[in-house]
Protein backbone atom coordinates (compact mmCIF):
# COMPACT_ATOMS: atom_id res chain seq x y z
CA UNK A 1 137.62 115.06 92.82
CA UNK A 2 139.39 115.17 89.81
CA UNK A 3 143.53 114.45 89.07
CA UNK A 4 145.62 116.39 87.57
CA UNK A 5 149.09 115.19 86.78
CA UNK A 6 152.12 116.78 85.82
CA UNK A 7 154.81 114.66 83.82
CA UNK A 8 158.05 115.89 82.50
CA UNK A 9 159.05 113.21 79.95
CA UNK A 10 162.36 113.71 78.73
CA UNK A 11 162.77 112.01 75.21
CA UNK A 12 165.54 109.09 75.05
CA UNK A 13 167.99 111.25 73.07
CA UNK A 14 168.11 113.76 75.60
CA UNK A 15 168.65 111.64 78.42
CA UNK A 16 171.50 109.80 77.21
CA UNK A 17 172.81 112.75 75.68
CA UNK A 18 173.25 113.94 79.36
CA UNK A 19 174.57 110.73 80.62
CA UNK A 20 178.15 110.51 79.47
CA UNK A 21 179.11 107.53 81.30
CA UNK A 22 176.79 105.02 81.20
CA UNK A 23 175.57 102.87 78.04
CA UNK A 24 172.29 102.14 79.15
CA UNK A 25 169.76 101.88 76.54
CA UNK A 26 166.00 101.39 76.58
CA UNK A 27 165.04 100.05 73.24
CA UNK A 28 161.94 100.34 70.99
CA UNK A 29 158.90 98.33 72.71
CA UNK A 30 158.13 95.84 70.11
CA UNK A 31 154.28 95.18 70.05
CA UNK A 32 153.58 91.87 68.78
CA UNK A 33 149.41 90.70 68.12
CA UNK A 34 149.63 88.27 71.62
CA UNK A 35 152.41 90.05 73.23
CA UNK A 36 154.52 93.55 74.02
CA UNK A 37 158.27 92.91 74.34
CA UNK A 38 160.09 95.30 76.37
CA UNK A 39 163.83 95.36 75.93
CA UNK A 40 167.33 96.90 77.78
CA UNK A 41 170.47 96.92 77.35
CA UNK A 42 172.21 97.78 81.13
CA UNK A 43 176.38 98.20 81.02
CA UNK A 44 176.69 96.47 84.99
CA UNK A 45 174.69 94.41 87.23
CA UNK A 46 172.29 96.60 89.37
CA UNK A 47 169.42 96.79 90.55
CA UNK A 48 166.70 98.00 88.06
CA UNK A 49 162.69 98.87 88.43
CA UNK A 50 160.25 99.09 85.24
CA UNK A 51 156.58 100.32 85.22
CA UNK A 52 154.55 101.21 82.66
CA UNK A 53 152.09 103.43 83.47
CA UNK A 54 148.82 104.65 80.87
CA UNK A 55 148.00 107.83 79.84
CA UNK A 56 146.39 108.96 83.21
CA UNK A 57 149.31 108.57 84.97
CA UNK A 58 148.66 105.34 86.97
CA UNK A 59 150.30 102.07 87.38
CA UNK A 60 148.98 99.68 84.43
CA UNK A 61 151.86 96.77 85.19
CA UNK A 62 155.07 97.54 87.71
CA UNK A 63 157.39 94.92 85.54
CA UNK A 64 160.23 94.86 87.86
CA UNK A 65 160.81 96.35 91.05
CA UNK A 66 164.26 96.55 92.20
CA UNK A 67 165.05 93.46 90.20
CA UNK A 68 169.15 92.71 90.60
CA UNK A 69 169.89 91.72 87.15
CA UNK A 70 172.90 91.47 85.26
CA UNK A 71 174.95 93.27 82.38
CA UNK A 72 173.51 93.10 78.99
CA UNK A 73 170.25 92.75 76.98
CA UNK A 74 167.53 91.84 79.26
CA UNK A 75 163.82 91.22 77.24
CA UNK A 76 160.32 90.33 78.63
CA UNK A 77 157.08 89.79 76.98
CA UNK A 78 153.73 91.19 78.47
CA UNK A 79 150.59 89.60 77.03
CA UNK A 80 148.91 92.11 75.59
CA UNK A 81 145.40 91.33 77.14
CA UNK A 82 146.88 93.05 79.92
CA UNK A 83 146.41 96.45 77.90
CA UNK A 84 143.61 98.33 76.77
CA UNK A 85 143.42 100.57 73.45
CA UNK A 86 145.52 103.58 74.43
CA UNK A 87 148.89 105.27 75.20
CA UNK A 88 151.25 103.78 77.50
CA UNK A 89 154.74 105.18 79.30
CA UNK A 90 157.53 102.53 80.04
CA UNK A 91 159.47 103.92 83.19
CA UNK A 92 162.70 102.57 83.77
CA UNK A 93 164.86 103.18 86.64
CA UNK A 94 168.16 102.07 88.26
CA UNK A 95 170.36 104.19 90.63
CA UNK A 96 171.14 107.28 89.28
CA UNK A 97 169.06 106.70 85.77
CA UNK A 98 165.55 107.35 84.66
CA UNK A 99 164.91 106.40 80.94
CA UNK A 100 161.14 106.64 79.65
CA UNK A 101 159.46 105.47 75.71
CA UNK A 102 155.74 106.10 75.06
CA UNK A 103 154.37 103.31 72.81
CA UNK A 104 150.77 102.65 72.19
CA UNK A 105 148.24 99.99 72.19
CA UNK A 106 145.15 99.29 69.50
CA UNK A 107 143.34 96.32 70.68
């Protein structure tokens, strides 16, 4: 049986464009040759989840999951042997908030 997804991605301008008060930022995915650095800037402690799912719509690496972490620039680095050549969605979440960046992968 074959999937079919539907995603609505929003792009990051037009999410925080709608969010007037919040300073939550979700910044460009730096892709290094052994690594992927994912980086966010959160305005108050809260919980926060982060997946990254590929192009098909499934779970390549759930990053954080409900992770209480506080204000400021939070980073982490992915190896990027974890990834495959492809296209990749980074999902972030907290309460209230869904931010998303595409980025891709050539192995």
């Amino acid at each position: 049986m074959d999937r079919v997804w539907n995603f609505t991605v929003e792009s990051l301008e037009d999410v925080l464009e709608n969010e007037t008060n919040s300073n939550y930022q979700l910044e460009t995915t730096n892709i290094e040759p052994s690594y992927i650095e994912v980086s966010f800037n959160i305005d108050k402690a809260e919980s926060v989840s982060i997946d990254i799912y590929n192009i098909f719509g499934d779970i390549n690496i759930r990053l954080l999951e409900s992770a209480s972490l506080n204000s400021g620039i939070n980073k982490y680095q992915i190896p990027k042997s974890n990834f495959s050549s492809g296209i990749y969605f980074i999902i972030f979440r907290n309460p209230g908030k869904t931010l998303y960046r595409k980025f891709s992968v050539v192995n």
